[in-house]
ModelCIF file with pLDDT and N, C-alpha, C, O atoms, coordinates in Angstrom:
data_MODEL
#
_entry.id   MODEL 
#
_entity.id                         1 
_entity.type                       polymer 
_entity.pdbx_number_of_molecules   1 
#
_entity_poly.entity_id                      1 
_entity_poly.type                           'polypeptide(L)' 
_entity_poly.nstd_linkage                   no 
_entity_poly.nstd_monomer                   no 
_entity_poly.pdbx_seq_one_letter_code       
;(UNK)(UNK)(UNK)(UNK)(UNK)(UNK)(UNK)(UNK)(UNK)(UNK)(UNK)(UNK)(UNK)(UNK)(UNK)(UNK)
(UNK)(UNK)(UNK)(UNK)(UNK)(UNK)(UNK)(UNK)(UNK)(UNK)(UNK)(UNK)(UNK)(UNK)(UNK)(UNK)
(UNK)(UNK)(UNK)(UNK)(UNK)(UNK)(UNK)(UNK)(UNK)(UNK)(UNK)(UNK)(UNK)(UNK)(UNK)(UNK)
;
_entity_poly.pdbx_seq_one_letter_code_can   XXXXXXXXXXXXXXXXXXXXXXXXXXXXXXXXXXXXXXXXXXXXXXXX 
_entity_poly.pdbx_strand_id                 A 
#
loop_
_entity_poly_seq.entity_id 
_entity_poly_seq.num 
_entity_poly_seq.mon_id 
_entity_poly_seq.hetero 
1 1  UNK n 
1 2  UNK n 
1 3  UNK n 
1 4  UNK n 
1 5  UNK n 
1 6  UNK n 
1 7  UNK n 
1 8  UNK n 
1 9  UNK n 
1 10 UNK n 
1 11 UNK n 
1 12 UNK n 
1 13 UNK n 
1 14 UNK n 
1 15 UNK n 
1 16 UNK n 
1 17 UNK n 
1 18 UNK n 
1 19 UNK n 
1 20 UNK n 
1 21 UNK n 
1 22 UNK n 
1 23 UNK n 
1 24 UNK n 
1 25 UNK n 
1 26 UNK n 
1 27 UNK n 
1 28 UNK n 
1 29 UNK n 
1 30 UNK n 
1 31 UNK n 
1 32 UNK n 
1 33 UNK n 
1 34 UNK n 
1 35 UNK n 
1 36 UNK n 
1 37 UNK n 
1 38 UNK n 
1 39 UNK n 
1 40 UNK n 
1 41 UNK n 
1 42 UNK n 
1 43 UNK n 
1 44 UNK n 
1 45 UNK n 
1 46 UNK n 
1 47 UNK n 
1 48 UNK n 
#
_struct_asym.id          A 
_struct_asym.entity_id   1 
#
loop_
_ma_qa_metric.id 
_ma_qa_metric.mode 
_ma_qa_metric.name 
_ma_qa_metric.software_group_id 
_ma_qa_metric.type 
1 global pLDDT . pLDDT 
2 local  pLDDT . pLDDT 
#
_ma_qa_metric_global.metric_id      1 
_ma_qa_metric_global.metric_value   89.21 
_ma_qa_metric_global.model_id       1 
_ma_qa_metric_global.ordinal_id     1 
#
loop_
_ma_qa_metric_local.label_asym_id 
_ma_qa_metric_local.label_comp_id 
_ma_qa_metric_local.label_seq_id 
_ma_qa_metric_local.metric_id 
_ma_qa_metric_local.metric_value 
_ma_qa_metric_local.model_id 
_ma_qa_metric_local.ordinal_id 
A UNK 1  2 93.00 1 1  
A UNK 2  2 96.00 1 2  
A UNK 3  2 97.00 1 3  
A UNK 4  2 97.00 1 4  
A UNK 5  2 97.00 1 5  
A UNK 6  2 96.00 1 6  
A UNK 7  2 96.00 1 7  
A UNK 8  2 97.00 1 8  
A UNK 9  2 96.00 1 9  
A UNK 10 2 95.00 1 10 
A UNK 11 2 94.00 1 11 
A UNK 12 2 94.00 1 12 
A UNK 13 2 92.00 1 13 
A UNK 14 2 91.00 1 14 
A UNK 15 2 90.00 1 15 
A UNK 16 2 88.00 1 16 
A UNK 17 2 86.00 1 17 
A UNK 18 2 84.00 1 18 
A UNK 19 2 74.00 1 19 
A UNK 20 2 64.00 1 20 
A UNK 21 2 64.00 1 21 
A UNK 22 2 64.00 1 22 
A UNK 23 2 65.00 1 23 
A UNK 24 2 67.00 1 24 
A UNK 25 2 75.00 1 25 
A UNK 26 2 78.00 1 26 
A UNK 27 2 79.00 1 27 
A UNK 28 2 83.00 1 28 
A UNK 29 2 87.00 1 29 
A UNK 30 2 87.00 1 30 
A UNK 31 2 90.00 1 31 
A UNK 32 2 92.00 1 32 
A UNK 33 2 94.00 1 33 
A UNK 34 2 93.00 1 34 
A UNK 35 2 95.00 1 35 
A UNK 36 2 96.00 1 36 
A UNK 37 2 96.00 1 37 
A UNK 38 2 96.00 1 38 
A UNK 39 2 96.00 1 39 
A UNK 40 2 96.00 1 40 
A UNK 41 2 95.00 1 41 
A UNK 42 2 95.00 1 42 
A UNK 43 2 96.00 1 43 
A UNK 44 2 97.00 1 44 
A UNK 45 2 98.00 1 45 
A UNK 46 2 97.00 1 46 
A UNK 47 2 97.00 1 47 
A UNK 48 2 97.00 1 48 
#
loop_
_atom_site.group_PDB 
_atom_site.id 
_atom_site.type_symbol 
_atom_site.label_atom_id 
_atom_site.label_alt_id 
_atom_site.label_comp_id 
_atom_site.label_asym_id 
_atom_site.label_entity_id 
_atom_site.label_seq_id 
_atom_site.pdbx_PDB_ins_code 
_atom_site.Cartn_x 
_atom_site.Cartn_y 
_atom_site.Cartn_z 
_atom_site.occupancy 
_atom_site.B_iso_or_equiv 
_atom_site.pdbx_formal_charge 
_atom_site.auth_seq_id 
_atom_site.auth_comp_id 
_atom_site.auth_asym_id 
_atom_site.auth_atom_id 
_atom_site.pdbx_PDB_model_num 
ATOM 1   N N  . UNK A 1 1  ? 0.828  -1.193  0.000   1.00 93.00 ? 1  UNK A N  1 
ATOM 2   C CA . UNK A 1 1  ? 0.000  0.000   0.000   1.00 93.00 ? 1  UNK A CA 1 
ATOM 3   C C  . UNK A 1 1  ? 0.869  1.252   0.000   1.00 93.00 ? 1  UNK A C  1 
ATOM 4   O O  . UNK A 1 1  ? 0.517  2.314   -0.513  1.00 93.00 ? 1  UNK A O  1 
ATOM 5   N N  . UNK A 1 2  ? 2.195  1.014   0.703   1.00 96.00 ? 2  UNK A N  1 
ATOM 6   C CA . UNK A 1 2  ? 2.925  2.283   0.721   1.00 96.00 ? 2  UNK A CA 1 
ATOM 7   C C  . UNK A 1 2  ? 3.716  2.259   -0.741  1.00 96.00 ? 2  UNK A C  1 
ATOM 8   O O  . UNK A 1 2  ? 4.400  3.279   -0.822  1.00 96.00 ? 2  UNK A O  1 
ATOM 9   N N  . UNK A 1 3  ? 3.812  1.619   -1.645  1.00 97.00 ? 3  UNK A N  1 
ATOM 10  C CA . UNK A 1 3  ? 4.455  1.277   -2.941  1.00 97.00 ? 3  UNK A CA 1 
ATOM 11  C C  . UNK A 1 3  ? 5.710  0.924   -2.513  1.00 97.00 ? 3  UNK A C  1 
ATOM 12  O O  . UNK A 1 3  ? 6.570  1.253   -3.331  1.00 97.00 ? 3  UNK A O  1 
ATOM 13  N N  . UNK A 1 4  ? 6.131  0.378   -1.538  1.00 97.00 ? 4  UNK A N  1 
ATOM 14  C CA . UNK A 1 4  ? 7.356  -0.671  -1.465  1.00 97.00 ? 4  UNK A CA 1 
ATOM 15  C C  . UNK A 1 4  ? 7.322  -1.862  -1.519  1.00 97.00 ? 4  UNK A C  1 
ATOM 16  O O  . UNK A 1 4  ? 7.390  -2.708  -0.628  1.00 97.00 ? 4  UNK A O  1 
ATOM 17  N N  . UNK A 1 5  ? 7.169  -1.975  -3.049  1.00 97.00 ? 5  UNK A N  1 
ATOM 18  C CA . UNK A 1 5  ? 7.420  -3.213  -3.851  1.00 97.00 ? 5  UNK A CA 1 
ATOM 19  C C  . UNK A 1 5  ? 8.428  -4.565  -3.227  1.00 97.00 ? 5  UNK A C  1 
ATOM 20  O O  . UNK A 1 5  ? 8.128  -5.694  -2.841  1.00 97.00 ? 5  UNK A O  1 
ATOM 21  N N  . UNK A 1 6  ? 9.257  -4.101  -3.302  1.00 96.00 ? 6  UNK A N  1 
ATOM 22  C CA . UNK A 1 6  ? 10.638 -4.802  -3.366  1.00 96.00 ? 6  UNK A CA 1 
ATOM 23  C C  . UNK A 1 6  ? 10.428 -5.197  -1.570  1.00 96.00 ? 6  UNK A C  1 
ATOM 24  O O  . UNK A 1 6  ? 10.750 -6.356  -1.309  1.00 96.00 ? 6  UNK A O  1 
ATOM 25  N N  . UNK A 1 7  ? 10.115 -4.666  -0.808  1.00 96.00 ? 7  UNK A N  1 
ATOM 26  C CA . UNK A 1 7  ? 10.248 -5.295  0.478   1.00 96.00 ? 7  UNK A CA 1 
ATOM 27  C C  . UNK A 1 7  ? 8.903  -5.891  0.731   1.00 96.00 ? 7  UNK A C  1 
ATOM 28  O O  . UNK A 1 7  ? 8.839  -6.615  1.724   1.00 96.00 ? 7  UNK A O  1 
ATOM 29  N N  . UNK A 1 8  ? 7.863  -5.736  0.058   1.00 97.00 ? 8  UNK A N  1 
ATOM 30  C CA . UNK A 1 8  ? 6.713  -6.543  0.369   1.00 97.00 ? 8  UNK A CA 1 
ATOM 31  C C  . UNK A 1 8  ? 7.337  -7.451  0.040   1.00 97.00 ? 8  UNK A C  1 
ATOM 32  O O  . UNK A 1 8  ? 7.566  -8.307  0.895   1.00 97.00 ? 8  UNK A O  1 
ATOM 33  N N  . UNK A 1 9  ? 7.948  -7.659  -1.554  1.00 96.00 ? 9  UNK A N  1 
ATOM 34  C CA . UNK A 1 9  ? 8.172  -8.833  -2.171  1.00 96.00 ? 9  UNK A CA 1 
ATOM 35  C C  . UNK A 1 9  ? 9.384  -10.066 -0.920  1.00 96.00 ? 9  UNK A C  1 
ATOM 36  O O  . UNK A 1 9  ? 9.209  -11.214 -0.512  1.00 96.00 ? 9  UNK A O  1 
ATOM 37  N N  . UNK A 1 10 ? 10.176 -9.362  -0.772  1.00 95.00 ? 10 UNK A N  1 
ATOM 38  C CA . UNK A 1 10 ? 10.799 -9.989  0.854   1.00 95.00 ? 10 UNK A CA 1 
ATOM 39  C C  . UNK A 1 10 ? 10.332 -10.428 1.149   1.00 95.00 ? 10 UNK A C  1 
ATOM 40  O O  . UNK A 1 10 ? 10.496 -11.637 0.986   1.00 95.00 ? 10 UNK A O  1 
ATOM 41  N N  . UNK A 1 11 ? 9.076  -9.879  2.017   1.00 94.00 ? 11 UNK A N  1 
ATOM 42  C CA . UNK A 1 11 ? 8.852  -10.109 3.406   1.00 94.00 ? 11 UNK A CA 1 
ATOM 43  C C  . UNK A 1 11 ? 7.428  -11.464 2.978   1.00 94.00 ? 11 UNK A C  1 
ATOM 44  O O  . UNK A 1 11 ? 6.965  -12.185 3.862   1.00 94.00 ? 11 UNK A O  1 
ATOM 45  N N  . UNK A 1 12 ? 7.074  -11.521 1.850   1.00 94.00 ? 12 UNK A N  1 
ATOM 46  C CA . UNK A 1 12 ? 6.281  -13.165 1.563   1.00 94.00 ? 12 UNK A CA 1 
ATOM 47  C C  . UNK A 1 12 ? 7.150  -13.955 1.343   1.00 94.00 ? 12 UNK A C  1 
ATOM 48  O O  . UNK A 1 12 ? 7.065  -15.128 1.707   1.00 94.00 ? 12 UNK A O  1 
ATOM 49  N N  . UNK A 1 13 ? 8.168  -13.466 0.699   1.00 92.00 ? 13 UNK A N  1 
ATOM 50  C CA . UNK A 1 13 ? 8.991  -14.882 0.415   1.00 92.00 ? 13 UNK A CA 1 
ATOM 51  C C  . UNK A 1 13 ? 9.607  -15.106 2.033   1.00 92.00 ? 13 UNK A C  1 
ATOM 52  O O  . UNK A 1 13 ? 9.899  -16.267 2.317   1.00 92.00 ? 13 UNK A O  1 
ATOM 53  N N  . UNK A 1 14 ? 9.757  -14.340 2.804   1.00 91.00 ? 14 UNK A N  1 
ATOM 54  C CA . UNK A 1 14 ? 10.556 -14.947 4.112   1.00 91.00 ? 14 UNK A CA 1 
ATOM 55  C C  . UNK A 1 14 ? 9.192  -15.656 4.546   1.00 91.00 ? 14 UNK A C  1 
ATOM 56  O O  . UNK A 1 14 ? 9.296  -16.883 4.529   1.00 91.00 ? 14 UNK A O  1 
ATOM 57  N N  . UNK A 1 15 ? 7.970  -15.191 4.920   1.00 90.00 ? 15 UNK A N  1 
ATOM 58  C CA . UNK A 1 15 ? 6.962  -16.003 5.062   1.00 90.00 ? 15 UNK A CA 1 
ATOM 59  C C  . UNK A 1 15 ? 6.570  -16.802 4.626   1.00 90.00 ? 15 UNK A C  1 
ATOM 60  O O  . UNK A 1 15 ? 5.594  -17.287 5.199   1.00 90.00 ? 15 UNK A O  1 
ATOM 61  N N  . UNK A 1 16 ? 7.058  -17.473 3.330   1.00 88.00 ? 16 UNK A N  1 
ATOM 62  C CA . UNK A 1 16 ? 6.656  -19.068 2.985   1.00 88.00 ? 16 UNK A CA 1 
ATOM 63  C C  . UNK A 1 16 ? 7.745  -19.634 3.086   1.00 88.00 ? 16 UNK A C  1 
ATOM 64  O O  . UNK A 1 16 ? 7.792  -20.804 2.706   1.00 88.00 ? 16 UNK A O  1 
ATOM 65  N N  . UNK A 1 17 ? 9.066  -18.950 3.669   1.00 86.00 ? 17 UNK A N  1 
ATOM 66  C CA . UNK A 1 17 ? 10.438 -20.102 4.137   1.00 86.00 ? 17 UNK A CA 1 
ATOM 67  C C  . UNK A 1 17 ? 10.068 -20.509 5.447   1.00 86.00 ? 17 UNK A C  1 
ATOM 68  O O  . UNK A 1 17 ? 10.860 -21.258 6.019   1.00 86.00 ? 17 UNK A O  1 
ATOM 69  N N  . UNK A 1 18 ? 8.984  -20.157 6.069   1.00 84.00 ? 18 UNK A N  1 
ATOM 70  C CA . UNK A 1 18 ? 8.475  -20.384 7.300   1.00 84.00 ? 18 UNK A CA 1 
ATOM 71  C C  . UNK A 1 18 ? 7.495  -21.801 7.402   1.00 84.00 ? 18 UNK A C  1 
ATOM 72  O O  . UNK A 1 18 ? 7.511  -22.645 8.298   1.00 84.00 ? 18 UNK A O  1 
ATOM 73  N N  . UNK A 1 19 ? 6.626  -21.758 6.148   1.00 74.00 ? 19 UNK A N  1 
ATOM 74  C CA . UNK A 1 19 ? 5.540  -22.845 6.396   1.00 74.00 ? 19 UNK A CA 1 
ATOM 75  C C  . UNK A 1 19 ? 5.800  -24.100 5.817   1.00 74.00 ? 19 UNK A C  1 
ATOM 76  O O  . UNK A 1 19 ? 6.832  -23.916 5.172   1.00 74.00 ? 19 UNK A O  1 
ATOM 77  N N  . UNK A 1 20 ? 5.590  -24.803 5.734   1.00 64.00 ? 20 UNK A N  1 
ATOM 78  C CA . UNK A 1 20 ? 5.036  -26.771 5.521   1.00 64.00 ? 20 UNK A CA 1 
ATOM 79  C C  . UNK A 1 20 ? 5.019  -26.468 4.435   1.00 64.00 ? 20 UNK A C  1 
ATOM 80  O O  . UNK A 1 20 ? 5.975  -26.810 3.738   1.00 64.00 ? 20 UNK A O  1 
ATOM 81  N N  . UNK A 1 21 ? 3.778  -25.599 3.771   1.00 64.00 ? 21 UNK A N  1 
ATOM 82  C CA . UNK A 1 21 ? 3.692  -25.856 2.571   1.00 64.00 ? 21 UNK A CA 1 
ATOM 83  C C  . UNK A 1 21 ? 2.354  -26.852 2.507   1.00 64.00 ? 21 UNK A C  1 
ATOM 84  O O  . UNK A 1 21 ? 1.902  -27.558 1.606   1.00 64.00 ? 21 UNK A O  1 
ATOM 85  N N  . UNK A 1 22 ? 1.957  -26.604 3.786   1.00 64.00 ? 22 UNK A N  1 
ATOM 86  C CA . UNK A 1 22 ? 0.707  -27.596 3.565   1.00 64.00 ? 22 UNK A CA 1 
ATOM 87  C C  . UNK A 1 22 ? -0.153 -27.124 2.135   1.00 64.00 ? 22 UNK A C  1 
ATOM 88  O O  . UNK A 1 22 ? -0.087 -25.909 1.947   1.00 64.00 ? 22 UNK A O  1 
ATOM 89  N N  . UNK A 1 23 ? -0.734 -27.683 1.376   1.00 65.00 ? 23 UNK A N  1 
ATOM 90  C CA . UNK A 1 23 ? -1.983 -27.341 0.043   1.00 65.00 ? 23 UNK A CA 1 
ATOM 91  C C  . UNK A 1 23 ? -2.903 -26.948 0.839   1.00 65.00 ? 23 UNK A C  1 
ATOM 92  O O  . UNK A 1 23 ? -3.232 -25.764 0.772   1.00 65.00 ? 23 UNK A O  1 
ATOM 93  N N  . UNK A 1 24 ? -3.544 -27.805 1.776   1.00 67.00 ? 24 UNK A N  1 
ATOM 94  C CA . UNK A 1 24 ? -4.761 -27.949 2.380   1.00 67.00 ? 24 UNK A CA 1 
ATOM 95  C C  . UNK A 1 24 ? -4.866 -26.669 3.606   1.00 67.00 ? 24 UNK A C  1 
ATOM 96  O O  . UNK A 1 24 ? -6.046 -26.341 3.732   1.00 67.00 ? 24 UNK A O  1 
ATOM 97  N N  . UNK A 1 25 ? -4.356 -26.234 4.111   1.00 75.00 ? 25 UNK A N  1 
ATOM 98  C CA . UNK A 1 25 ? -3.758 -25.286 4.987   1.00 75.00 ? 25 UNK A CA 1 
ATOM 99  C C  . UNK A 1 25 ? -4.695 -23.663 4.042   1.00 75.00 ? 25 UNK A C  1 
ATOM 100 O O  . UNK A 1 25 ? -4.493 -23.376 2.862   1.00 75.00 ? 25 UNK A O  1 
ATOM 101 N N  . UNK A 1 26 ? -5.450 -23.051 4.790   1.00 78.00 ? 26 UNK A N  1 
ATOM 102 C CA . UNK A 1 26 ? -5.880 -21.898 4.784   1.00 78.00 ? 26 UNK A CA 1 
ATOM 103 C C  . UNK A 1 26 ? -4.395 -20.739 4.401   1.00 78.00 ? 26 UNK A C  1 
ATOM 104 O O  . UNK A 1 26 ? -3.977 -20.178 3.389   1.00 78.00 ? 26 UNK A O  1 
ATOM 105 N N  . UNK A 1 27 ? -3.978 -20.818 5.847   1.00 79.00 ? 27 UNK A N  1 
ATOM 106 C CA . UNK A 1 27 ? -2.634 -19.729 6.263   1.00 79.00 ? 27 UNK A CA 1 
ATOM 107 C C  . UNK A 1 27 ? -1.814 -19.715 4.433   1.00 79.00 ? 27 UNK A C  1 
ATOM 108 O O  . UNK A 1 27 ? -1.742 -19.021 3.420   1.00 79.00 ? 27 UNK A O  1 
ATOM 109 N N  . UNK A 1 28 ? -1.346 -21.037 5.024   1.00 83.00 ? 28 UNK A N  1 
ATOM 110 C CA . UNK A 1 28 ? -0.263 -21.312 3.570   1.00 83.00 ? 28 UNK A CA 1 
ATOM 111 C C  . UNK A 1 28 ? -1.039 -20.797 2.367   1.00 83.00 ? 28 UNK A C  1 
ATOM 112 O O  . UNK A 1 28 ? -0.324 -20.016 1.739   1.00 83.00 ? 28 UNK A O  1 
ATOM 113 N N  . UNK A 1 29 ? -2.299 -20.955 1.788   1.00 87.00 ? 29 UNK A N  1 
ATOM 114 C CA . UNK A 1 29 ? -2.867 -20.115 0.596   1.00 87.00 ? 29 UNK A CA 1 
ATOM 115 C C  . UNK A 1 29 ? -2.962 -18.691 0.582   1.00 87.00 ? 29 UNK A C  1 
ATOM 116 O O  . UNK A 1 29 ? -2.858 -17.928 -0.379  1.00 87.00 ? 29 UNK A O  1 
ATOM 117 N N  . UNK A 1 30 ? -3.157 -18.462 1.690   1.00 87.00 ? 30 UNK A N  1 
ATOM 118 C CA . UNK A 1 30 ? -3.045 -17.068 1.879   1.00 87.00 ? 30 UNK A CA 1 
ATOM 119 C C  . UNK A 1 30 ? -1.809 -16.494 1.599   1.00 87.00 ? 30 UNK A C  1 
ATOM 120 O O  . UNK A 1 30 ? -1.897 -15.469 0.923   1.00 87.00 ? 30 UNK A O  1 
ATOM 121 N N  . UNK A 1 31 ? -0.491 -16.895 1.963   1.00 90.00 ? 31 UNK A N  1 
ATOM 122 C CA . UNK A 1 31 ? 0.665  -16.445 2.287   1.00 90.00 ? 31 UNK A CA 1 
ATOM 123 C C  . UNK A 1 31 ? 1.331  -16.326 0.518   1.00 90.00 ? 31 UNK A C  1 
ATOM 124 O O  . UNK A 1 31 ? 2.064  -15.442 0.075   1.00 90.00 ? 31 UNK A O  1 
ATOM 125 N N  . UNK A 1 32 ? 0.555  -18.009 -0.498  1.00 92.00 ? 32 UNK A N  1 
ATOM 126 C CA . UNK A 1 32 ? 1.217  -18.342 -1.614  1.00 92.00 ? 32 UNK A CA 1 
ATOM 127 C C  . UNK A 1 32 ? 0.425  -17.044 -2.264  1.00 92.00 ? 32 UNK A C  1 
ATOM 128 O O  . UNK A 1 32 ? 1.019  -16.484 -3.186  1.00 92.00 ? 32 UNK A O  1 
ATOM 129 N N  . UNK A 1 33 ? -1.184 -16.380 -1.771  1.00 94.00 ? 33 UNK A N  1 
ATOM 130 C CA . UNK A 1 33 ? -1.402 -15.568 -2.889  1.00 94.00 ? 33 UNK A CA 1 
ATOM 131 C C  . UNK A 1 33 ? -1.165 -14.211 -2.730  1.00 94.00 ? 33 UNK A C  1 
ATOM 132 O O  . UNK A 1 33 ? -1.643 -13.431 -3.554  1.00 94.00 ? 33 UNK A O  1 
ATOM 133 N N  . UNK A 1 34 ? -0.470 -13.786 -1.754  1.00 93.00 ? 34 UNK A N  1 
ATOM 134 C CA . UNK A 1 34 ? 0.621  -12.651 -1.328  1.00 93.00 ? 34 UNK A CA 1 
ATOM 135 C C  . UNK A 1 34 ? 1.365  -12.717 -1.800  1.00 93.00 ? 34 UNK A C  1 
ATOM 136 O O  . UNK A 1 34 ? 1.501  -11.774 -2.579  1.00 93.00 ? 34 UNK A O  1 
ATOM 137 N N  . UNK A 1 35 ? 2.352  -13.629 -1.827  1.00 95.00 ? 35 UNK A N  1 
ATOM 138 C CA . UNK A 1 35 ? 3.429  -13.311 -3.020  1.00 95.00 ? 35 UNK A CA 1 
ATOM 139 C C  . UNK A 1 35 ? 3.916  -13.910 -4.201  1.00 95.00 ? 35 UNK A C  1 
ATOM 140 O O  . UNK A 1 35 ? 4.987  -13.987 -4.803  1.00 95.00 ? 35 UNK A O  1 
ATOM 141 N N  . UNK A 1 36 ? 2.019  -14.558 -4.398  1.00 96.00 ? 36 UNK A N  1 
ATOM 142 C CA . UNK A 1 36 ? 2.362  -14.445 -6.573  1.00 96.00 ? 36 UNK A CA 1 
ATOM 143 C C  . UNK A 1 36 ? 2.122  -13.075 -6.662  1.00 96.00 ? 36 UNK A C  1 
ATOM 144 O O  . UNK A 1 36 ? 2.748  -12.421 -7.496  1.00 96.00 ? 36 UNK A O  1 
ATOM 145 N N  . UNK A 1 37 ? 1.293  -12.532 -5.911  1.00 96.00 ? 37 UNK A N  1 
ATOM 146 C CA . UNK A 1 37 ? 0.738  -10.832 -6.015  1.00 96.00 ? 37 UNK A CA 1 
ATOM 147 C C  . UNK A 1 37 ? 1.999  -10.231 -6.312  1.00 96.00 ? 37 UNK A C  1 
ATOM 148 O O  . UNK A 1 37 ? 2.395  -10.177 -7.476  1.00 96.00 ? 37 UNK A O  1 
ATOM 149 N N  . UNK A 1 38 ? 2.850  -9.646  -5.088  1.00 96.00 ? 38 UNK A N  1 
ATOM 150 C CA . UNK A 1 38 ? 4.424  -9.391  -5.187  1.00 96.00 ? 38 UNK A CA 1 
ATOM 151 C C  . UNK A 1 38 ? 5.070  -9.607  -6.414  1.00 96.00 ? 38 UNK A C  1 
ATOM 152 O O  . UNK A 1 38 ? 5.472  -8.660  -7.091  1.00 96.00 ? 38 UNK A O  1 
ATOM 153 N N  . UNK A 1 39 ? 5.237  -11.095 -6.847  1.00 96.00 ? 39 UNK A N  1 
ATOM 154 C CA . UNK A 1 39 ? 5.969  -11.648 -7.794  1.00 96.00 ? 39 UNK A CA 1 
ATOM 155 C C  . UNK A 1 39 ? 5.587  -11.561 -9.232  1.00 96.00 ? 39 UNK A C  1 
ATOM 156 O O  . UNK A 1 39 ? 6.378  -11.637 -10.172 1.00 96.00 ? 39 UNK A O  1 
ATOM 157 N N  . UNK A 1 40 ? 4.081  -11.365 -9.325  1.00 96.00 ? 40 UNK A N  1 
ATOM 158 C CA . UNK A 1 40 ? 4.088  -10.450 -11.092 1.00 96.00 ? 40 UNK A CA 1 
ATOM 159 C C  . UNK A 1 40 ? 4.628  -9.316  -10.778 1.00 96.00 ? 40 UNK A C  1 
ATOM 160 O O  . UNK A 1 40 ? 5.808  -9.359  -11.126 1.00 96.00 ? 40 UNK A O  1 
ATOM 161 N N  . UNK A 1 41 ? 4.401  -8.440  -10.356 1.00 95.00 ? 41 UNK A N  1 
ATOM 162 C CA . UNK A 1 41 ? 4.036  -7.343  -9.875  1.00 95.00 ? 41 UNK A CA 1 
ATOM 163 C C  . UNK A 1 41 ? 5.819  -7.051  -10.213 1.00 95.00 ? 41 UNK A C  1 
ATOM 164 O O  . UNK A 1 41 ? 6.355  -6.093  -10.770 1.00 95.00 ? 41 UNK A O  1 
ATOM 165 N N  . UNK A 1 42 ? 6.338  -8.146  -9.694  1.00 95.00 ? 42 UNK A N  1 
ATOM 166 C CA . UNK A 1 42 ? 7.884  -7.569  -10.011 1.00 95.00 ? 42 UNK A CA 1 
ATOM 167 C C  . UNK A 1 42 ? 8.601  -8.680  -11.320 1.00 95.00 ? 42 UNK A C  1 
ATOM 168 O O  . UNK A 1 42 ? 9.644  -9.335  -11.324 1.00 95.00 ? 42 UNK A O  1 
ATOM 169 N N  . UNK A 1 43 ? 7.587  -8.529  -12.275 1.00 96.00 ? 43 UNK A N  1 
ATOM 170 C CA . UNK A 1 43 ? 8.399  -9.522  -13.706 1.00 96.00 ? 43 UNK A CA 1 
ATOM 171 C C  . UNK A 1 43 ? 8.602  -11.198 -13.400 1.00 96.00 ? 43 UNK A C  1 
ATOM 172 O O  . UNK A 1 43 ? 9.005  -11.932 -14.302 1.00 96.00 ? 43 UNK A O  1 
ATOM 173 N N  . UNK A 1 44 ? 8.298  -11.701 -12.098 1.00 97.00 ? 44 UNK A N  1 
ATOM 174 C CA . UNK A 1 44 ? 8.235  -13.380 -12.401 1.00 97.00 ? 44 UNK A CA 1 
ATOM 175 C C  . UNK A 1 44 ? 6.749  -13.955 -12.836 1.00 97.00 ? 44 UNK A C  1 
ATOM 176 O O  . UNK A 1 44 ? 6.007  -14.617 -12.109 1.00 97.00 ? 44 UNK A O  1 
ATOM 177 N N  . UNK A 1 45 ? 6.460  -13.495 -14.364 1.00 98.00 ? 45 UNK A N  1 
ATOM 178 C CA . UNK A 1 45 ? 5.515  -14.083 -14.398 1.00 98.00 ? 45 UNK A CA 1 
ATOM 179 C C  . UNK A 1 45 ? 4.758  -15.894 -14.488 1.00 98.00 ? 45 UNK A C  1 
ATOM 180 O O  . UNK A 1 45 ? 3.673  -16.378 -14.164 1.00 98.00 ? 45 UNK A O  1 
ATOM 181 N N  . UNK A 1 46 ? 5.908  -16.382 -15.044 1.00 97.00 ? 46 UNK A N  1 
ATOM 182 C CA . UNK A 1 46 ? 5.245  -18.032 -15.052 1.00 97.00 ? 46 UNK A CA 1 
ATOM 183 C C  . UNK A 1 46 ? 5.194  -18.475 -13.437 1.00 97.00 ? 46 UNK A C  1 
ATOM 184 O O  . UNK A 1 46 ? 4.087  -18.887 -13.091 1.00 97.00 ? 46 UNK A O  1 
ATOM 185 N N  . UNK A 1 47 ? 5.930  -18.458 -12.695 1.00 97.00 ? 47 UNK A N  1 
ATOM 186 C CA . UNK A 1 47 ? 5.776  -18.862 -11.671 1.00 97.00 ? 47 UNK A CA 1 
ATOM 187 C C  . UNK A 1 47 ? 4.338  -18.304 -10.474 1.00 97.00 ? 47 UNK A C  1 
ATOM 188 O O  . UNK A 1 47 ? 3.779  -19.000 -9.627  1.00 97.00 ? 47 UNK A O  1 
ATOM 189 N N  . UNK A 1 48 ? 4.103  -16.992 -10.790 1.00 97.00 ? 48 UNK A N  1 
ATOM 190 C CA . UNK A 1 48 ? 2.992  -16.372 -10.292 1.00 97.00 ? 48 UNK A CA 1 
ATOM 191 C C  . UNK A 1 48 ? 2.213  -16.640 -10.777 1.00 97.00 ? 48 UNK A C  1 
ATOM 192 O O  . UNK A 1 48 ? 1.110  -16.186 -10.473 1.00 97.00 ? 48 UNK A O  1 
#
């Protein structure tokens, strides 16, 4: 919201070095669609 791109983009990826990775897991979907958001947003598009 403040247009700092580049440290949102951080601060999801440090938050999914955190989880399981469960599929089934609420949290973890939440966290993966925070930073595909981030991650177009900064040119990785196939992976987002």
């Amino acid at each position: 919201t403040m247009g700092a791109l580049g440290r949102a983009r951080e601060r999801t990826l440090g938050a999914l070095a955190l989880t399981a990775g469960d599929e089934d897991d609420a949290q973890h979907r939440l966290l993966r669609l925070a930073h595909a958001r981030n991650a177009a947003e900064s040119g990785e598009f196939a992976a987002a």
